[in-house]
N, C-alpha and C. Protein backbone atom coordinates (compact mmCIF):
# COMPACT_ATOMS: atom_id res chain seq x y z
N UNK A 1 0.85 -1.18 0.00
CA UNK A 1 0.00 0.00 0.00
C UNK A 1 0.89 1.24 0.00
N UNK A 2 0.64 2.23 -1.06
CA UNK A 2 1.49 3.81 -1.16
C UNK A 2 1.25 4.41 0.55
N UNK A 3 1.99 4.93 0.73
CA UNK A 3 1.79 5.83 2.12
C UNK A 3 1.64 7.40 1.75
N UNK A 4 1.05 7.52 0.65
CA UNK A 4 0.23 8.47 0.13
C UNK A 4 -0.70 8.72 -0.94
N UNK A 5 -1.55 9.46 -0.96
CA UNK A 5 -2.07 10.02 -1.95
C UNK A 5 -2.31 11.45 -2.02
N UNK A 6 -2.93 12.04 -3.59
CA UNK A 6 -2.82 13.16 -3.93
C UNK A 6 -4.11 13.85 -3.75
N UNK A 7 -4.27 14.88 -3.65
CA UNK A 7 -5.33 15.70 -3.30
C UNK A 7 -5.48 17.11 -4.42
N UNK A 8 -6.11 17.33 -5.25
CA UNK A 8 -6.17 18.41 -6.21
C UNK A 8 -6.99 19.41 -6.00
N UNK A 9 -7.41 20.76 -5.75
CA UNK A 9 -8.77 21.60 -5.65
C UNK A 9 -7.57 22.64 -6.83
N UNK A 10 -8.75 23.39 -7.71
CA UNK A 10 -8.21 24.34 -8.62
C UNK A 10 -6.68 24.14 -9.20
N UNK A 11 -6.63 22.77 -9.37
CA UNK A 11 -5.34 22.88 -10.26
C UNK A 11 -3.64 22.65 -9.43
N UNK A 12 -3.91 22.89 -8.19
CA UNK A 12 -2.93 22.63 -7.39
C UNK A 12 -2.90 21.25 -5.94
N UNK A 13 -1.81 20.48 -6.90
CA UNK A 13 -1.77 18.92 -6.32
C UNK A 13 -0.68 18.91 -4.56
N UNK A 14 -1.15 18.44 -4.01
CA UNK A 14 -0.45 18.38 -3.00
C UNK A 14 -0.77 16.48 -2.41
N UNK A 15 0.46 16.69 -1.62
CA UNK A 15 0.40 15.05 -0.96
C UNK A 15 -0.80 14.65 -0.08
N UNK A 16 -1.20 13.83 0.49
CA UNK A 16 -1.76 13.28 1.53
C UNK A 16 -1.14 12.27 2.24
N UNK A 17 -0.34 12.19 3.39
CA UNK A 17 0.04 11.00 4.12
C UNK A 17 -1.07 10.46 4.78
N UNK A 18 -1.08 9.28 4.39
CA UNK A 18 -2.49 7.95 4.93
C UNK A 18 -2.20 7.00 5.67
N UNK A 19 -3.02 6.93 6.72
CA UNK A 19 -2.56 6.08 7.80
C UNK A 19 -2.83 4.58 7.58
N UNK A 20 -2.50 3.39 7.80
CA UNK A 20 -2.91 2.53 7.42
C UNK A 20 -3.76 2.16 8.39
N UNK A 21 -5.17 1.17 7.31
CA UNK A 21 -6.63 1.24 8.20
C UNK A 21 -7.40 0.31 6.87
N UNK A 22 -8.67 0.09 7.38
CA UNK A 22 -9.56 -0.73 6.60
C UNK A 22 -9.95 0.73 5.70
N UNK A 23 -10.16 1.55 6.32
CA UNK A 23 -10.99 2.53 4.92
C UNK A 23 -9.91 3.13 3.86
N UNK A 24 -8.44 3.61 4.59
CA UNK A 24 -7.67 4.00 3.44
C UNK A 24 -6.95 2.84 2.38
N UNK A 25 -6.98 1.44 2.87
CA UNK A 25 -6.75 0.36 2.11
C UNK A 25 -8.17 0.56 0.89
N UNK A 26 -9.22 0.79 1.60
CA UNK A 26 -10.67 0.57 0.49
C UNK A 26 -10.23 2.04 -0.09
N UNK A 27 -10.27 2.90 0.17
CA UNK A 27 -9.87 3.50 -0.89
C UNK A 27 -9.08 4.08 -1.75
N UNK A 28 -8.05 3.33 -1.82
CA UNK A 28 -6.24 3.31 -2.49
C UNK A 28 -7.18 2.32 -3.08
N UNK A 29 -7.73 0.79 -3.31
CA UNK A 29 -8.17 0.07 -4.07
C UNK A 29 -9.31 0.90 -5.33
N UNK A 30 -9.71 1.68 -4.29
CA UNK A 30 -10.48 2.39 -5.68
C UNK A 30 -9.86 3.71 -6.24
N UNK A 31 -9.05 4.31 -5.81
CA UNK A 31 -8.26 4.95 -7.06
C UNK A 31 -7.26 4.34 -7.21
N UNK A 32 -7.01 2.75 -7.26
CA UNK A 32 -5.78 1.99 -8.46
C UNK A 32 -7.24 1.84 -9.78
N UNK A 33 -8.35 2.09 -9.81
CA UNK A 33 -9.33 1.98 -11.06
C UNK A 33 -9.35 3.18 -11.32
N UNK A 34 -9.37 4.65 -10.41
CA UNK A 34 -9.66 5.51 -11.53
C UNK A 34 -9.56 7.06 -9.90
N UNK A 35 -9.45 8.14 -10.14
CA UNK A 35 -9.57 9.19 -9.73
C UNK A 35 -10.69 9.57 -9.04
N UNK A 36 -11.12 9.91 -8.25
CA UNK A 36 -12.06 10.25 -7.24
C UNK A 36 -12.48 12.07 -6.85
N UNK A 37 -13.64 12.87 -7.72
CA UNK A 37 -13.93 13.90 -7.35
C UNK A 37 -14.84 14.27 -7.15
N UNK A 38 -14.87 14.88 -6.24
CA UNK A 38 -16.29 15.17 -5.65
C UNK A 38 -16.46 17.21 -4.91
N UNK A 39 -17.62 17.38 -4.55
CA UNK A 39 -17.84 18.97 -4.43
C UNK A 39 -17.69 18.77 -2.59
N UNK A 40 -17.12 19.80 -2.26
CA UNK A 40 -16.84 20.16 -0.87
C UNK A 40 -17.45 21.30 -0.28
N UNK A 41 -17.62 21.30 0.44
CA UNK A 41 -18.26 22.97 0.83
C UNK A 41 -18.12 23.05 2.18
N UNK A 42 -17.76 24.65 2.64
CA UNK A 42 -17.62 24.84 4.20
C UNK A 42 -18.86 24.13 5.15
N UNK A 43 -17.95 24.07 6.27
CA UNK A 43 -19.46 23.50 7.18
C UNK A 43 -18.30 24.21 8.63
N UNK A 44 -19.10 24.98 9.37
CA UNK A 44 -18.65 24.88 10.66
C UNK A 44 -18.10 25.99 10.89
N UNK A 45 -17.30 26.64 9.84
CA UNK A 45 -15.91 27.19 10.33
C UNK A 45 -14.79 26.81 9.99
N UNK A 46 -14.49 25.40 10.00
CA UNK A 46 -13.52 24.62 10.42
C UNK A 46 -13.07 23.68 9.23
N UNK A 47 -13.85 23.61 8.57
CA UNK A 47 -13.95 21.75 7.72
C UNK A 47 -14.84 22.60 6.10
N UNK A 48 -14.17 21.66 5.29
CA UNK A 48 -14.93 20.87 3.92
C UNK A 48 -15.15 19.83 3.96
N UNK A 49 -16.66 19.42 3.54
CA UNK A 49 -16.80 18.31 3.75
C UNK A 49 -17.47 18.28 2.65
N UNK A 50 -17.30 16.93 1.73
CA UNK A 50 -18.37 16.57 0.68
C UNK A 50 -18.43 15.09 0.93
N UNK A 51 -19.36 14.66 -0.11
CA UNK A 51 -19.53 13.09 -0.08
C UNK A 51 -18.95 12.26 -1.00
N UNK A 52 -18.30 11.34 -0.93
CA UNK A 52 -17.41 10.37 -1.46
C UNK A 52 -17.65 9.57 -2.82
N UNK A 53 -19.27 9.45 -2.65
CA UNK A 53 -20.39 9.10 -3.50
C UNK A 53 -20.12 7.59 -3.60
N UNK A 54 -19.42 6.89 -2.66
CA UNK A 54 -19.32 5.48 -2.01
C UNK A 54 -18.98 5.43 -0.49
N UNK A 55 -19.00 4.12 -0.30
CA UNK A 55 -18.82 4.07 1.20
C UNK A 55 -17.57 3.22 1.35
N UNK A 56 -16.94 3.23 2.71
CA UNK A 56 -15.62 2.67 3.24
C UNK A 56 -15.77 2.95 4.25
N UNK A 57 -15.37 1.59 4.50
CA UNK A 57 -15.21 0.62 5.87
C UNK A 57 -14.72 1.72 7.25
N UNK A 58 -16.08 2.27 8.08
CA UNK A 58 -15.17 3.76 9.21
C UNK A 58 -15.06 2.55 10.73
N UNK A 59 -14.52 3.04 11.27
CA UNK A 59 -13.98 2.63 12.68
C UNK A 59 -13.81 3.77 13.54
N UNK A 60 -14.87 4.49 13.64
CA UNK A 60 -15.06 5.67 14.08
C UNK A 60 -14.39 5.32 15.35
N UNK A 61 -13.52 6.64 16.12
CA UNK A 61 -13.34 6.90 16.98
C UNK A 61 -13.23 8.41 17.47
N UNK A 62 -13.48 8.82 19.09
CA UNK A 62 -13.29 10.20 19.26
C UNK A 62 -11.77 10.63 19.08
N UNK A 63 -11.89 11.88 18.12
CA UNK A 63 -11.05 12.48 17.70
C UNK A 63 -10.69 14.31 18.01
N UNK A 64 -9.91 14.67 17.79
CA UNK A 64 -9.95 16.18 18.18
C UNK A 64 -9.03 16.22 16.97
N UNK A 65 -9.32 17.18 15.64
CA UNK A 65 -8.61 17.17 14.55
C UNK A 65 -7.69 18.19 13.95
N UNK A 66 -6.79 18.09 13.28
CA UNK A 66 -5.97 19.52 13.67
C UNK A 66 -6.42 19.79 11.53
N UNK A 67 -5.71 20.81 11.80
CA UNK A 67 -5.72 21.60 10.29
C UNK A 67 -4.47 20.89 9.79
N UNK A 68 -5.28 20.31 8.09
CA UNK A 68 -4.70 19.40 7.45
C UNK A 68 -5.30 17.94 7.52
N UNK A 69 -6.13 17.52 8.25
CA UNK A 69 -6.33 16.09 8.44
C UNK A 69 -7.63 15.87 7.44
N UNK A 70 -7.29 14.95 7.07
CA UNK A 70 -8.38 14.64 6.14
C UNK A 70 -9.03 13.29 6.64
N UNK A 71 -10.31 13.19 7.13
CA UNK A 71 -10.99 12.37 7.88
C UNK A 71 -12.00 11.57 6.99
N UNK A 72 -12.76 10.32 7.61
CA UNK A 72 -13.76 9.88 7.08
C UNK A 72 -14.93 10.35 8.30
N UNK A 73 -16.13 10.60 7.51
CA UNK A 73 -17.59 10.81 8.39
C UNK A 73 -18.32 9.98 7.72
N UNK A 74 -19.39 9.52 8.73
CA UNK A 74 -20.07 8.65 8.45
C UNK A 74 -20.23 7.92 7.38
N UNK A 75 -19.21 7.24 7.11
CA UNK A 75 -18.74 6.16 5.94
C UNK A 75 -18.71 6.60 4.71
N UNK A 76 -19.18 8.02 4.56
CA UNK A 76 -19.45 8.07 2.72
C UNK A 76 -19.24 9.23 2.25
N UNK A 77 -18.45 10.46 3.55
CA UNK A 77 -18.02 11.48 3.36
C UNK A 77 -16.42 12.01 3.76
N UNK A 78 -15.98 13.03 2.92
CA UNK A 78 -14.62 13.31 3.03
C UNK A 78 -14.63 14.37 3.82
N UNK A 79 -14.01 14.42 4.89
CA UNK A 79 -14.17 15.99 5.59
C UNK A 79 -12.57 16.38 5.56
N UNK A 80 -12.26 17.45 4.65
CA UNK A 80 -11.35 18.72 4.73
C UNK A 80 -10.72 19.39 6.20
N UNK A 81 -10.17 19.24 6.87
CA UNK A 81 -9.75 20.09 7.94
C UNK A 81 -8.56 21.51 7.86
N UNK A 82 -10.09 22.58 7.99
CA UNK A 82 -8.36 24.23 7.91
C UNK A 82 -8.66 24.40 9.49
N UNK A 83 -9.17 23.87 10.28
CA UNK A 83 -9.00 24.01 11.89
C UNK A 83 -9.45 23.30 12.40
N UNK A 84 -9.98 23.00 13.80
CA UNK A 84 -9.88 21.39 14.76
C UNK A 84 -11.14 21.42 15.07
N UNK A 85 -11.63 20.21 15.65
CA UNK A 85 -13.02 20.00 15.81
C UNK A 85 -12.80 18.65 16.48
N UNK A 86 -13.62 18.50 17.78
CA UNK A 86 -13.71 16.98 18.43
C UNK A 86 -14.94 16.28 18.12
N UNK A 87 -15.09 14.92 17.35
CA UNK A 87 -15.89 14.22 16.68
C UNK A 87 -15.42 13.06 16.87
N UNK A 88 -16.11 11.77 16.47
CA UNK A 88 -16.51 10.71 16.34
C UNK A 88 -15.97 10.57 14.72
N UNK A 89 -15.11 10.13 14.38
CA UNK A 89 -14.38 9.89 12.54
C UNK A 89 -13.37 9.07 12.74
N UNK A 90 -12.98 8.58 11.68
CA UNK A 90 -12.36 7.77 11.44
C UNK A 90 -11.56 8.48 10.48
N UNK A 91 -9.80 8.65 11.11
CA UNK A 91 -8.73 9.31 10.39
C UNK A 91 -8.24 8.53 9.36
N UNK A 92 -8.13 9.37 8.11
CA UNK A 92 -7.40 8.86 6.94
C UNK A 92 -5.87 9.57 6.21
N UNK A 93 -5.97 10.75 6.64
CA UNK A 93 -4.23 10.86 6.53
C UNK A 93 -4.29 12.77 6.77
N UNK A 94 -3.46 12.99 6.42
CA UNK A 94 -2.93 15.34 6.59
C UNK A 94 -2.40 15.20 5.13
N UNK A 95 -3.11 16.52 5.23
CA UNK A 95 -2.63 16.73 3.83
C UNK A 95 -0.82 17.57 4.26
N UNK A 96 -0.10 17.36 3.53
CA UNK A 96 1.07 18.38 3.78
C UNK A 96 1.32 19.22 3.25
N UNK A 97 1.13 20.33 4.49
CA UNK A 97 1.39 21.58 3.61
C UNK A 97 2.47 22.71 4.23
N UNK A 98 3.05 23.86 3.72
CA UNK A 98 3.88 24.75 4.14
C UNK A 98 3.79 25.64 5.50
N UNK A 99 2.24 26.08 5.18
CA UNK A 99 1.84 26.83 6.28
C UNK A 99 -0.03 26.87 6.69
N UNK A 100 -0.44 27.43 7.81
CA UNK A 100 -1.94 27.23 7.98
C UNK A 100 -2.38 27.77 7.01
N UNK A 101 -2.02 29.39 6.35
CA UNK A 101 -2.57 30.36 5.42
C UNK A 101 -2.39 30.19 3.88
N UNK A 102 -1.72 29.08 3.62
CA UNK A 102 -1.31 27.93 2.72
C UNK A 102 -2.72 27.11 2.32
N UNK A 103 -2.84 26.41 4.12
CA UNK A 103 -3.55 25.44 3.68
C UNK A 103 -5.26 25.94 3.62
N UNK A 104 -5.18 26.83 3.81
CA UNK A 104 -6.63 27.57 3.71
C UNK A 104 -7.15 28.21 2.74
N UNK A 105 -5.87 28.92 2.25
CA UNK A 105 -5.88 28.98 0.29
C UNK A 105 -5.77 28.29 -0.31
N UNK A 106 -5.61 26.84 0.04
CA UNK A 106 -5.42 25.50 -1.14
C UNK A 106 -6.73 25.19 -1.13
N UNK A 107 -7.55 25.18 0.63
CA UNK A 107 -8.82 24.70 0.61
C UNK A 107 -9.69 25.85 0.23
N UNK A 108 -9.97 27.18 -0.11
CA UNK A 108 -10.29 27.96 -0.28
C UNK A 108 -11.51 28.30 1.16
N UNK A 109 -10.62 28.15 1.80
CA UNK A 109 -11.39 28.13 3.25
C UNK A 109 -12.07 29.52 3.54
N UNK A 110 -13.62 29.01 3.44
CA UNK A 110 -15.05 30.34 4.08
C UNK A 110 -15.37 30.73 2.81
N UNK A 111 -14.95 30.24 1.35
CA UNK A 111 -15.08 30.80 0.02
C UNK A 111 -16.24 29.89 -0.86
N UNK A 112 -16.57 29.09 0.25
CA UNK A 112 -17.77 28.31 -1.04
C UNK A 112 -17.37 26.83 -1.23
N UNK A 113 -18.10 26.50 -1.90
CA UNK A 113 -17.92 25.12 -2.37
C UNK A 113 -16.88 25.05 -3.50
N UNK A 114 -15.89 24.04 -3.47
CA UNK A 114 -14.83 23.63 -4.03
C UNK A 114 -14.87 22.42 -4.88
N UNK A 115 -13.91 22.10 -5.60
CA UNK A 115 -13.81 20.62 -6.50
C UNK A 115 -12.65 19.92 -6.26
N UNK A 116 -12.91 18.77 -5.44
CA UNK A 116 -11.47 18.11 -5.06
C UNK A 116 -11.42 16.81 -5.69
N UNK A 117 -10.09 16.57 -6.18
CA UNK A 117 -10.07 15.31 -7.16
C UNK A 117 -8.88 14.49 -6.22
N UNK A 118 -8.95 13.34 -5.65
CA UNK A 118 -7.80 12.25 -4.97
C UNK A 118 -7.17 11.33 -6.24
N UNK A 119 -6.58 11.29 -6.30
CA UNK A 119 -5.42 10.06 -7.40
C UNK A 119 -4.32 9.92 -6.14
N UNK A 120 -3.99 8.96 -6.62
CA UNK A 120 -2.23 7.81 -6.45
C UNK A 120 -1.32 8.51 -7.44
């Protein structure tokens, strides 16, 4: 299994380090078939979250999440993290980035709904 994947919104690719787990194994199996994008949109303050438009295997546990983590929610959604939040998710990897004001212009954080594409 890669100990990463890629994360795209507007054209600019950055890493994802992925923890190993039943849901990031299920879904490294589905982008070795093909690319994964879906619409995100603020929720909270804190988070993008869109839906996956499949499901994978969560093992939810309480979490407190920092900026950069890219989580699973309730089995069939991707939640974005540009600041922290304590929830019930199941962690799938941080995106890596330079700085917070970085990663808030990559996510276009408080600006609307976004288009994020995952590949290997």
């Amino acid at each position: 299994m890669p100990d990463q994947i890629h994360i795209t919104v507007s054209g600019t690719t950055l890493p994802v380090s992925i923890v190993d787990n039943a849901a990031t194994r299920a879904l490294v199996e589905a982008l070795r078939k093909s690319s994964i994008t879906f619409t995100a949109s603020d929720y909270g303050g804190f988070e993008k979250v869109g839906s996956l438009g499949r499901s994978l295997p969560a093992a939810n546990s309480q979490i407190t999440t920092q900026a950069g983590d890219v989580i699973l929610y309730n089995g069939s959604s991707i939640v974005l993290f540009y600041d922290s939040n304590t929830w019930s998710y199941t962690r799938l990897g941080k995106i890596k980035y330079a700085s917070l004001e970085d990663l808030k212009s990559f996510l276009k954080a408080g600006a609307g709904d976004i288009s994020v594409k995952l590949s290997l």
